[in-house]
Protein backbone atom coordinates (compact mmCIF):
# COMPACT_ATOMS: atom_id res chain seq x y z
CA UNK A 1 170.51 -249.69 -133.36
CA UNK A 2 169.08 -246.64 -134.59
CA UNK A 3 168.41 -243.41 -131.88
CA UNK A 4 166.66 -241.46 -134.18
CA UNK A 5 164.57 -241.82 -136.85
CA UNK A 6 162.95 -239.65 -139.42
CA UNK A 7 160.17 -240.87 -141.15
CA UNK A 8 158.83 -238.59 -144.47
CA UNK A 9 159.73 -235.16 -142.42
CA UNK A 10 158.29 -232.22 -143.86
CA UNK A 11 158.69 -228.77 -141.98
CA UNK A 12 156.93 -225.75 -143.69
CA UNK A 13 157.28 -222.52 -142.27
CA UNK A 14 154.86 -219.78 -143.19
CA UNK A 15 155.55 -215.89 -143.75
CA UNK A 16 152.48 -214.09 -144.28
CA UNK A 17 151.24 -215.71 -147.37
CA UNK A 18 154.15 -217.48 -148.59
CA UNK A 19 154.75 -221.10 -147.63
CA UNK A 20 159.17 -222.44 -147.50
CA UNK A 21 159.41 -225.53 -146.88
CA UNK A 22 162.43 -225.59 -145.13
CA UNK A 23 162.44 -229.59 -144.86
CA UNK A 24 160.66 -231.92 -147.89
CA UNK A 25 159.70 -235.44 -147.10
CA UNK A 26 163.18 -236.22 -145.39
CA UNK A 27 163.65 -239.60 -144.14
CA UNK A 28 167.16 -240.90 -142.07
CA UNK A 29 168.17 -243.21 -139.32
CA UNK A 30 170.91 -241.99 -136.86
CA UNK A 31 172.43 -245.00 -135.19
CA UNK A 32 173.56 -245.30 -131.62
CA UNK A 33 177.49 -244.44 -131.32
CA UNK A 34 177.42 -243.09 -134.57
CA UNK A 35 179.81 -239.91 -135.92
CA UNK A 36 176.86 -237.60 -138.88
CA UNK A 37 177.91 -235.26 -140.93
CA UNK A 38 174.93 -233.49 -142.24
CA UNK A 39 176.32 -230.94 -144.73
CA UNK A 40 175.04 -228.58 -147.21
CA UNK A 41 174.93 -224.80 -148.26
CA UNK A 42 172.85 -222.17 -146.08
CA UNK A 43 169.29 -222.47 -146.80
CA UNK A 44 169.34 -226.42 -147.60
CA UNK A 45 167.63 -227.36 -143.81
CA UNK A 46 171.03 -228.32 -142.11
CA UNK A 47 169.44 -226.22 -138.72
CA UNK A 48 166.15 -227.11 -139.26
CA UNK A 49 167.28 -230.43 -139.53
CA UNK A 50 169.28 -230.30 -136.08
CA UNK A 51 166.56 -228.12 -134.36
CA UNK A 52 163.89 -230.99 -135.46
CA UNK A 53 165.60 -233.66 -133.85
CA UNK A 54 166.81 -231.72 -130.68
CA UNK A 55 163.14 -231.25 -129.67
CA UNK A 56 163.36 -227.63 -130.75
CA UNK A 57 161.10 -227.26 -133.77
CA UNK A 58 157.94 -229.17 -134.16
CA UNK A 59 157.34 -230.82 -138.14
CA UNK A 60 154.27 -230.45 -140.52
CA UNK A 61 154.28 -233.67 -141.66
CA UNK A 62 156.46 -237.40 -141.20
CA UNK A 63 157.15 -238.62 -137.63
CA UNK A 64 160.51 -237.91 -135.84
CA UNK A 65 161.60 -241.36 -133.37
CA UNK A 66 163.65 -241.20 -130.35
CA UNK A 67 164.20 -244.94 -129.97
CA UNK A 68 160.46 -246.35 -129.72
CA UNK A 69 158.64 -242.97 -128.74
CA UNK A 70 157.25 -240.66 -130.86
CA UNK A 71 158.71 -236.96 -129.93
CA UNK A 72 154.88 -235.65 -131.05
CA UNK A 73 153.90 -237.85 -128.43
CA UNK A 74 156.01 -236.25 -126.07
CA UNK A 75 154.39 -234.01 -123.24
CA UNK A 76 155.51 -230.69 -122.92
CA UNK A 77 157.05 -231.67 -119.60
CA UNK A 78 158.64 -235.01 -121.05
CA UNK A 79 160.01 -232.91 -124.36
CA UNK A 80 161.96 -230.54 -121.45
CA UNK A 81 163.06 -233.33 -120.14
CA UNK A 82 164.79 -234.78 -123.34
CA UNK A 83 166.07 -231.89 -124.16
CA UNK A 84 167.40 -231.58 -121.09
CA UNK A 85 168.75 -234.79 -120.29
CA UNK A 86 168.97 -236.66 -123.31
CA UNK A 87 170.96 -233.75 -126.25
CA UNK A 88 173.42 -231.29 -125.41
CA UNK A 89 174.00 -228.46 -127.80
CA UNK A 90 176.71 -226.75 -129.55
CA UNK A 91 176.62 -223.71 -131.03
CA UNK A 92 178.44 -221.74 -133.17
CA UNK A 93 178.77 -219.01 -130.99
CA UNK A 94 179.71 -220.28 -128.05
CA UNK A 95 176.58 -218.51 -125.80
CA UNK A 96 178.60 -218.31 -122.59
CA UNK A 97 177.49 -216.04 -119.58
CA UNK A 98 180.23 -213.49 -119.67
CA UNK A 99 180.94 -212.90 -115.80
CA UNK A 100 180.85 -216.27 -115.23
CA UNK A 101 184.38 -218.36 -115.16
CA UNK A 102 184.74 -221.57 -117.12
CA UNK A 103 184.44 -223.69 -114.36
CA UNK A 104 180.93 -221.81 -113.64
CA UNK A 105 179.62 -221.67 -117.30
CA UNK A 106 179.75 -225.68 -117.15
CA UNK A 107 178.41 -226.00 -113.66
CA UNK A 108 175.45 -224.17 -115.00
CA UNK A 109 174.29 -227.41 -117.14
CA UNK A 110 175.34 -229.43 -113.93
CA UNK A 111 172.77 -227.99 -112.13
CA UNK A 112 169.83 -228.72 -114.25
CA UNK A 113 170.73 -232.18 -115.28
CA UNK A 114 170.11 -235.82 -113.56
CA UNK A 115 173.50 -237.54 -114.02
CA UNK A 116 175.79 -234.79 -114.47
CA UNK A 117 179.23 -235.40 -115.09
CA UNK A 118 182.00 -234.12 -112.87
CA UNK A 119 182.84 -230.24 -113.77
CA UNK A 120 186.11 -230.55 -113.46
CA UNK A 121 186.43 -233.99 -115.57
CA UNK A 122 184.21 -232.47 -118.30
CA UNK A 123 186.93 -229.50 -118.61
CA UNK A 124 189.41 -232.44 -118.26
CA UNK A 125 188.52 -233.93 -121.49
CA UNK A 126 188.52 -230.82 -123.34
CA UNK A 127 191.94 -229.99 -121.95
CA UNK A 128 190.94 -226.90 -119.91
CA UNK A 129 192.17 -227.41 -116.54
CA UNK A 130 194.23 -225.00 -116.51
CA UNK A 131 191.87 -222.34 -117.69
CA UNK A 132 188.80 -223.20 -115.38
CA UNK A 133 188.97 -219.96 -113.36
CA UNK A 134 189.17 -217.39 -116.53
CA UNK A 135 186.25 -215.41 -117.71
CA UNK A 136 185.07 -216.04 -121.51
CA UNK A 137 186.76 -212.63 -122.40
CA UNK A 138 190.16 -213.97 -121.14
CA UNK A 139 190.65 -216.80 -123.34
CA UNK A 140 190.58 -217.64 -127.18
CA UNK A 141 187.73 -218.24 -129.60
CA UNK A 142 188.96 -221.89 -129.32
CA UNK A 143 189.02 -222.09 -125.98
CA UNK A 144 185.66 -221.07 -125.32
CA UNK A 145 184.14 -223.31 -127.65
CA UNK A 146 186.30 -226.13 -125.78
CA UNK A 147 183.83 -224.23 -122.77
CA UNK A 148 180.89 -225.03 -124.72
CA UNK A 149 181.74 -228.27 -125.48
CA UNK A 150 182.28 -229.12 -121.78
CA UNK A 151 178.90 -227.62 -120.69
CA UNK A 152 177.25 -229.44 -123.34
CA UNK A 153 178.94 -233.00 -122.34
CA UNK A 154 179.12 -231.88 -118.55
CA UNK A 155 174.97 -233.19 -118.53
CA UNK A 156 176.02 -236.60 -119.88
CA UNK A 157 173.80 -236.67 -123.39
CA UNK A 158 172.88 -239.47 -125.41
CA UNK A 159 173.34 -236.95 -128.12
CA UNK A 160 175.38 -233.97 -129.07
CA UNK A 161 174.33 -231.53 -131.93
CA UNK A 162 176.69 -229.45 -133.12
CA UNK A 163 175.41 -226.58 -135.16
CA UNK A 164 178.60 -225.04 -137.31
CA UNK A 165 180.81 -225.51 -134.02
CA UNK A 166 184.15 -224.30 -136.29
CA UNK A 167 182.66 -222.16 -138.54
CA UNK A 168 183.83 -219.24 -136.23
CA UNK A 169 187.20 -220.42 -135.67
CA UNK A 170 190.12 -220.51 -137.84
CA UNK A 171 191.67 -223.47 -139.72
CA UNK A 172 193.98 -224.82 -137.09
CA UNK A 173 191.78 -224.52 -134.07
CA UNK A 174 188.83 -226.00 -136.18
CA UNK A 175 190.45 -229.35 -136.54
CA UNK A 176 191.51 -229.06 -133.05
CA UNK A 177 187.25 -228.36 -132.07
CA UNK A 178 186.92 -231.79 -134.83
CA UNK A 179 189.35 -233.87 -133.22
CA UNK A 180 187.41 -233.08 -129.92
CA UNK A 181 184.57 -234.40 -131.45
CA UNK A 182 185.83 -237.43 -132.87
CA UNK A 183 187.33 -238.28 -129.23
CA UNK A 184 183.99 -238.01 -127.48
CA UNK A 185 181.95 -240.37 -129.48
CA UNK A 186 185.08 -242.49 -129.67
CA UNK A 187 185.73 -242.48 -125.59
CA UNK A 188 182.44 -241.70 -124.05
CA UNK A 189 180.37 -243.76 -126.86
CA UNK A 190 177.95 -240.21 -127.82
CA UNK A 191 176.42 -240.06 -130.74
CA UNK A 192 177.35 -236.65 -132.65
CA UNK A 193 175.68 -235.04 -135.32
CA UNK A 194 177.34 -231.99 -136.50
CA UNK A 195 175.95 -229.35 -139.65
CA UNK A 196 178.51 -227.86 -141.62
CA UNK A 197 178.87 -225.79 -144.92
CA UNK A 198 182.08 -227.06 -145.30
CA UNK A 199 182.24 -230.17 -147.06
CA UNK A 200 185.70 -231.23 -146.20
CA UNK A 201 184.55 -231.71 -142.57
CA UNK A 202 182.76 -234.64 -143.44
CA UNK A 203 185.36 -236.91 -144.05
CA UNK A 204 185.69 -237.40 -140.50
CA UNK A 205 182.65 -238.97 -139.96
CA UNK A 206 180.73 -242.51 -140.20
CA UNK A 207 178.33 -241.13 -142.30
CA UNK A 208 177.59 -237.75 -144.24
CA UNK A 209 174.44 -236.92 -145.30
CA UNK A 210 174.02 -233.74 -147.48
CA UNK A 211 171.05 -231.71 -147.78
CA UNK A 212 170.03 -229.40 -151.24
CA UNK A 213 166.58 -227.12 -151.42
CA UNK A 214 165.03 -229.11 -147.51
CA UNK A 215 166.05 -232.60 -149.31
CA UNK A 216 168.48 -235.53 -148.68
CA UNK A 217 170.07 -235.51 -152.40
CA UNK A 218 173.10 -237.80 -151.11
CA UNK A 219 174.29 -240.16 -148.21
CA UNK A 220 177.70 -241.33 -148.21
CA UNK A 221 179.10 -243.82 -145.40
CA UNK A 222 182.62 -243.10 -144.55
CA UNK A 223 184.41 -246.97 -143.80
CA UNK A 224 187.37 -245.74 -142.41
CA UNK A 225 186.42 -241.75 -141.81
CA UNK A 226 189.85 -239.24 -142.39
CA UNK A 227 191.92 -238.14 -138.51
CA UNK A 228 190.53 -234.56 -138.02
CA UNK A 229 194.60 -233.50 -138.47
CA UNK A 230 194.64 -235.10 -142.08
CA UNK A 231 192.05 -233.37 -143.22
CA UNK A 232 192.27 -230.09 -145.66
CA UNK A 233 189.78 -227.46 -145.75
């Protein structure tokens, strides 16, 4: 069953005079439960892209579907509210509050949502127990973007976009943040879209989809998608 749909997309954003089309007639189904890769080099419409469908950016042109509803349809009030309850966000820079400890940083998407998870089982199933009472500056680059990752799945999402989430972290601890990932829309059933520039990523997921110039140019579905710990970057 599809969660999202994109019919004939088109997002053009203007700069004085000049028109860039950062998305062209794009059209793409995300199922339910279902691991995207959308990949591509900077420039191609990978954020625009993840921005579109998290409720962020409005489009020019096409329809955007969240199940039956129309986001343009969407009051302001009920577009908070999805992005609120219904997508949690990952960042490449992890966008913690600095004098706040783990444990604190996830409670702060607690707070705002309707069914959040547990704080302490969200750090649970990013394997940060342990770690819940240190401040952002006290632990790794990997670490906090295990934070991020907790706060993001700490509000219980339908959906999790993940915008470059290892592009700041190095080779090991990327496949570690991957792996992650994989387990969450394996054990909690989320559907996960990540962006990437790196290609190799992909291989890990049901489905890649890779963007050139604001257009799909290929989809490729993955039968039997690579373990995060196989795969070489």
């Amino acid at each position: 069953m599809a969660l999202l749909r994109l019919d004939s997309v088109t997002k053009t954003f203007h700069m004085g005079e000049v028109a860039v089309e950062a998305l062209r007639d794009v059209s793409c189904e995300v199922c339910e439960g279902e691991f995207l890769a959308v990949v591509g080099p900077s420039g191609s419409g990978k954020t625009t892209l993840l921005n579109t469908v998290g409720g962020l950016d409005t489009i020019s042109a096409g329809e955007v579907w969240y199940r039956d509803r129309l986001l343009s349809d969407f009051s302001s009030a009920e577009l908070t509210r999805y992005r609120r309850d219904t997508v949690g966000f990952v960042f490449q820079f992890y966008n913690l509050v600095p004098n706040l400890t783990a444990r604190e940083n996830v409670m702060v998407a607690t707070e705002i949502s309707r069914r959040p998870m547990d704080v302490d089982e969200a750090l649970r199933l990013v394997e940060l127990e342990e770690r819940r009472d240190h401040f952002p500056a006290q632990m790794s680059g990997g670490e906090q973007q295990r934070v991020a990752i907790a706060r993001a799945v700490a509000k219980d999402p339908e959906l999790l976009l993940c915008d470059e989430p290892t592009g700041a972290l190095d080779f090991t601890t990327g496949k570690r943040i991957l792996r992650l990932l994989v387990d969450l829309k394996r054990q909690l059933g989320k559907t996960v879209i990540v962006i990437t520039h790196n290609a190799a990523i992909a291989r890990a997921a049901d489905r890649m989809i890779r963007l050139r110039s604001g257009q799909i140019v290929e989809t490729v579905v993955n039968p039997e998608p690579t373990p995060p710990e196989e795969i070489v970057w």
